[in-house]
C-alpha atoms as a PDB file:
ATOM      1  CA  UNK A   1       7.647  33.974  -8.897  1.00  0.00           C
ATOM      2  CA  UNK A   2       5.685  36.144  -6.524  1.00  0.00           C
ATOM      3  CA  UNK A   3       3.469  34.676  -3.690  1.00  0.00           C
ATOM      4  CA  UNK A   4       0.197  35.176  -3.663  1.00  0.00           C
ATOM      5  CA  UNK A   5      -1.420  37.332  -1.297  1.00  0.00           C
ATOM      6  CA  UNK A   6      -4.325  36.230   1.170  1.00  0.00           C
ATOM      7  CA  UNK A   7      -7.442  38.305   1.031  1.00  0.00           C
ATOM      8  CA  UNK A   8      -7.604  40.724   3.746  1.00  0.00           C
ATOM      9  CA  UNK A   9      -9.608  39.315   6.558  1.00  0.00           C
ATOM     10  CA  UNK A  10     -13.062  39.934   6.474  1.00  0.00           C
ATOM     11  CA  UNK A  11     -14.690  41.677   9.782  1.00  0.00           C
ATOM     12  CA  UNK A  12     -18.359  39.778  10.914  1.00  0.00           C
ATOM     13  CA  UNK A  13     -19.149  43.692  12.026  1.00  0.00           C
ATOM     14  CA  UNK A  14     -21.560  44.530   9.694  1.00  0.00           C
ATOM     15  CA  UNK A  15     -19.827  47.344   7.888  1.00  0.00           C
ATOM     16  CA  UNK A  16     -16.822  47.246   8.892  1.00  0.00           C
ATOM     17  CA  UNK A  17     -13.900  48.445   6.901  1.00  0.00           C
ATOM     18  CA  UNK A  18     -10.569  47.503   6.584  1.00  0.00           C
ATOM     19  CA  UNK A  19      -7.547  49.477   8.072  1.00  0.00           C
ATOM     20  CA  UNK A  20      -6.795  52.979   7.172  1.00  0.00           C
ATOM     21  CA  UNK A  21      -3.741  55.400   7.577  1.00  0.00           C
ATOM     22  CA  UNK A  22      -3.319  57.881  10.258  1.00  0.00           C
ATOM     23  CA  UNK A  23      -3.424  60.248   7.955  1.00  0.00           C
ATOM     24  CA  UNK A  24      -6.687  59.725   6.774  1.00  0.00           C
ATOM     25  CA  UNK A  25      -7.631  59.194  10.281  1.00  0.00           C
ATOM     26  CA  UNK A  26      -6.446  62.869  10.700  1.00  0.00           C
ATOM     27  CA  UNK A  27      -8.809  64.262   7.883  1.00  0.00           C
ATOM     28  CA  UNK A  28     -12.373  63.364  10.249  1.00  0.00           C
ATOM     29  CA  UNK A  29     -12.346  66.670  12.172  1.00  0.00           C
ATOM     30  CA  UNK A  30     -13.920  65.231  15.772  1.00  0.00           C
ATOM     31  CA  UNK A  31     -14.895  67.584  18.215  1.00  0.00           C
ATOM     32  CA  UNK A  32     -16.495  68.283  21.551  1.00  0.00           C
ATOM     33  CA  UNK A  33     -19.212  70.339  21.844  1.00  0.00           C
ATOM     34  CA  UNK A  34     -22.511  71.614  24.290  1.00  0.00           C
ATOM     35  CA  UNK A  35     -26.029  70.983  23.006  1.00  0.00           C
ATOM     36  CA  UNK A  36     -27.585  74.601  24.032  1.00  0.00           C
ATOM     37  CA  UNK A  37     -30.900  74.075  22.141  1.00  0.00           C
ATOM     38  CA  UNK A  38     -32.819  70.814  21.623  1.00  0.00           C
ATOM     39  CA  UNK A  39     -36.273  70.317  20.254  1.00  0.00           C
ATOM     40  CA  UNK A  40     -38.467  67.235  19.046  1.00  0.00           C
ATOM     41  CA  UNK A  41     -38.321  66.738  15.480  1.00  0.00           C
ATOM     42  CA  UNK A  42     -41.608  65.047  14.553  1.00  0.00           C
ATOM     43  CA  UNK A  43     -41.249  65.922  10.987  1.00  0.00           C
ATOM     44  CA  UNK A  44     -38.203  63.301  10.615  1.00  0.00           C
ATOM     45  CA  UNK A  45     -39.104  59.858   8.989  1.00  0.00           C
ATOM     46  CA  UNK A  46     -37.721  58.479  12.288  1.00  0.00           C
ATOM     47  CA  UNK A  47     -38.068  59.766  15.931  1.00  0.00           C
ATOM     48  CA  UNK A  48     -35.360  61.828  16.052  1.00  0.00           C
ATOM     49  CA  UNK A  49     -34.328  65.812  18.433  1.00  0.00           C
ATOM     50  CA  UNK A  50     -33.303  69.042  16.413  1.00  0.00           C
ATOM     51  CA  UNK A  51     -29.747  70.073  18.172  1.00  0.00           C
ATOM     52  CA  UNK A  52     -27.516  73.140  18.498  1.00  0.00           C
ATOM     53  CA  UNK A  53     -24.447  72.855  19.546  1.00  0.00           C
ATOM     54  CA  UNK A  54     -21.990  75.192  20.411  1.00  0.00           C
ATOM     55  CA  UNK A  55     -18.501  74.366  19.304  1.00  0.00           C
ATOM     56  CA  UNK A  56     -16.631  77.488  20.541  1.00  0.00           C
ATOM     57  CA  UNK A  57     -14.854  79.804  18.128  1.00  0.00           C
ATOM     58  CA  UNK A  58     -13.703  79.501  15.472  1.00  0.00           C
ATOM     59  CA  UNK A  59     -16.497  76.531  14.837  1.00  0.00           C
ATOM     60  CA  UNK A  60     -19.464  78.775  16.317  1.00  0.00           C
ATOM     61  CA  UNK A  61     -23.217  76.794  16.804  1.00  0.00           C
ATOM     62  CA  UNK A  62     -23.843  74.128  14.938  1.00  0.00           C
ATOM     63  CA  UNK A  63     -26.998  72.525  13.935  1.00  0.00           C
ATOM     64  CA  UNK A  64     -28.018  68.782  13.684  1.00  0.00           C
ATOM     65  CA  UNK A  65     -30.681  65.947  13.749  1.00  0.00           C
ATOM     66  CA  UNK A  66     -30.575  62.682  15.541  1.00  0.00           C
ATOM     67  CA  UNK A  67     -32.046  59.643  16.663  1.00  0.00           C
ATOM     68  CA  UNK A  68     -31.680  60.105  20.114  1.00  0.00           C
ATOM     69  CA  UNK A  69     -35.285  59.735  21.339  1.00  0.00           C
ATOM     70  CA  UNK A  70     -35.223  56.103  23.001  1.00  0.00           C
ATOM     71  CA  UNK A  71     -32.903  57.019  25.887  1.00  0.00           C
ATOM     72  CA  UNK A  72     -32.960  61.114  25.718  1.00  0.00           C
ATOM     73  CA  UNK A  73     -35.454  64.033  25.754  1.00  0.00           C
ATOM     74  CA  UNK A  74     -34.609  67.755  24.375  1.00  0.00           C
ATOM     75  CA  UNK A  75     -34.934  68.327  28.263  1.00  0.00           C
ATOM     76  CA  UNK A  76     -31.958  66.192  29.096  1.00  0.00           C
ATOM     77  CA  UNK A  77     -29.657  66.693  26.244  1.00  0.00           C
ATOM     78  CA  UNK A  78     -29.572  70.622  27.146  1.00  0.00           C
ATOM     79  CA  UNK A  79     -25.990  71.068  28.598  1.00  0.00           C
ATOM     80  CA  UNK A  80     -24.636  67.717  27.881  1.00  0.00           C
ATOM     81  CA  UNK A  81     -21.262  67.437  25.970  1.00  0.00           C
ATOM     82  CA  UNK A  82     -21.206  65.925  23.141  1.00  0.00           C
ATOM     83  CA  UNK A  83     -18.869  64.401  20.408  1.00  0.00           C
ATOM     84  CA  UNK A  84     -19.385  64.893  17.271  1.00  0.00           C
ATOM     85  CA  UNK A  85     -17.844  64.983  13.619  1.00  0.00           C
ATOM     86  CA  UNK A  86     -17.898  69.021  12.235  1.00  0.00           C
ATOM     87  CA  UNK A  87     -15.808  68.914   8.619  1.00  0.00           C
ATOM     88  CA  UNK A  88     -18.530  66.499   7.484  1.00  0.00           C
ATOM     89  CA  UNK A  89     -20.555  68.259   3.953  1.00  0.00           C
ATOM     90  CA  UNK A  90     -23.943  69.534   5.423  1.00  0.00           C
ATOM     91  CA  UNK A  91     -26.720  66.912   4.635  1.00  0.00           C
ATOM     92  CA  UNK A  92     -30.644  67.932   4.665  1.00  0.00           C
ATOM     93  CA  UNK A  93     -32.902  65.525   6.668  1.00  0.00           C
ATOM     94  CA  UNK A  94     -36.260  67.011   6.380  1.00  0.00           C
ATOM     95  CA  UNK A  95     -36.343  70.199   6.863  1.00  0.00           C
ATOM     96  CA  UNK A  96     -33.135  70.887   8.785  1.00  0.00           C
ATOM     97  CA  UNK A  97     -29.771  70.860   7.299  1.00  0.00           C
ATOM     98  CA  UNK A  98     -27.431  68.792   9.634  1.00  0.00           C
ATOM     99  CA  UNK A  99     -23.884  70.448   9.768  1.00  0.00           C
ATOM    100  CA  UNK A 100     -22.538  67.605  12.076  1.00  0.00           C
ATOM    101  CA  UNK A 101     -22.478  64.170  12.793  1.00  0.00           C
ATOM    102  CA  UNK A 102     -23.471  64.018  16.666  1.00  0.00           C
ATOM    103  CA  UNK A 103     -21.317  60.610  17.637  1.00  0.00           C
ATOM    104  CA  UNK A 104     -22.953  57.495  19.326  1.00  0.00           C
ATOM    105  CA  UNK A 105     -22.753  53.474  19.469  1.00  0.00           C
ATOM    106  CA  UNK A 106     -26.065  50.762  19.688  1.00  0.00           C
ATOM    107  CA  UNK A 107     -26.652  49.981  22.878  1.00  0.00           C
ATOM    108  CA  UNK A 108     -28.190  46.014  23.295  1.00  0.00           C
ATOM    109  CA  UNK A 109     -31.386  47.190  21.298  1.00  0.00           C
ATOM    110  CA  UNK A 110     -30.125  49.301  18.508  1.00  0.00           C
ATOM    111  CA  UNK A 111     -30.649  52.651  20.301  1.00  0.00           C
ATOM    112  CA  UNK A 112     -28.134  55.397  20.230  1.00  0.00           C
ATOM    113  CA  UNK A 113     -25.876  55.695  23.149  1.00  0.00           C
ATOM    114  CA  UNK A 114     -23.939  59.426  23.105  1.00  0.00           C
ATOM    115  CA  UNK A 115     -20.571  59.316  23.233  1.00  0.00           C
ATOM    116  CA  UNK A 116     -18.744  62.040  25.492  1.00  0.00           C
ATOM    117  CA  UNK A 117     -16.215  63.251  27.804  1.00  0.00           C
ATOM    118  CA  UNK A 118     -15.604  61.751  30.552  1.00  0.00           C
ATOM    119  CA  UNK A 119     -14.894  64.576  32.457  1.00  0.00           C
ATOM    120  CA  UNK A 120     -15.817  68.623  31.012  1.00  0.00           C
ATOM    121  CA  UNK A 121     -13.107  70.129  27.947  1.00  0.00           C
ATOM    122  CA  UNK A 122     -13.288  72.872  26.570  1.00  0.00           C
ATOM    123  CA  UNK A 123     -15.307  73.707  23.790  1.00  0.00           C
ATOM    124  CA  UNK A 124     -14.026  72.400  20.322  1.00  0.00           C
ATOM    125  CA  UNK A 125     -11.159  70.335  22.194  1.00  0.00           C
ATOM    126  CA  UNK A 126     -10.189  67.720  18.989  1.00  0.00           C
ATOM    127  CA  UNK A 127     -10.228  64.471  19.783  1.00  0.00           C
ATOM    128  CA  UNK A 128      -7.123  62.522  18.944  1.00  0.00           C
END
């Protein structure tokens, strides 16, 4: 007679899933790129800045939204690395069709905290 199996332990992060492959891991294309435009986008049901990002060939500029206004301005984001997802589908919010996921954790509040290099990689370096 087989033993039962426990129930796979349940996270308290809200959201949280449970373990994947590295495989799968490999299939979320995660790269680096520079914001070279950034704009308020007061249309948005949320505060949130239009971005382009350059990815370097062969991923070209890239355009996304995000909810970046607590602790950034278009003014400040200009230049800045960033990290961000780019085999995602495009999704329209508002009037902008996002072609990546710019990349980001909560900070105490709930505001988005960029994630980024440390130190400056070349454009469209893959994370891994």
């Amino acid at each position: 007679m087989a033993e039962p199996t426990a129930p796979a332990p349940q996270s308290a992060e809200k959201g949280r899933a449970g373990p994947i492959s590295y495989d799968a891991f490999e299939t979320v294309d995660i790269r680096v790129g520079t914001v070279i435009a950034a704009e308020p986008f007061p249309e948005a049901r949320k505060p949130a800045i239009k971005l382009q990002i350059d990815f370097g060939a062969p991923l070209g500029i890239r355009k996304s939204s995000a909810q970046l206004t607590v602790h950034y301005t278009p003014e400040t984001l200009v230049g800045r690395q960033v990290v961000a997802v780019v085999n995602f589908a495009p999704r329209q919010i508002g009037k902008v069709m996002s072609e990546v996921l710019v990349l980001g954790v909560p900070d105490a509040n709930g505001a988005v905290v960029l994630l980024r290099p440390d130190l400056e990689v070349p454009l469209g370096g893959k994370m891994f």
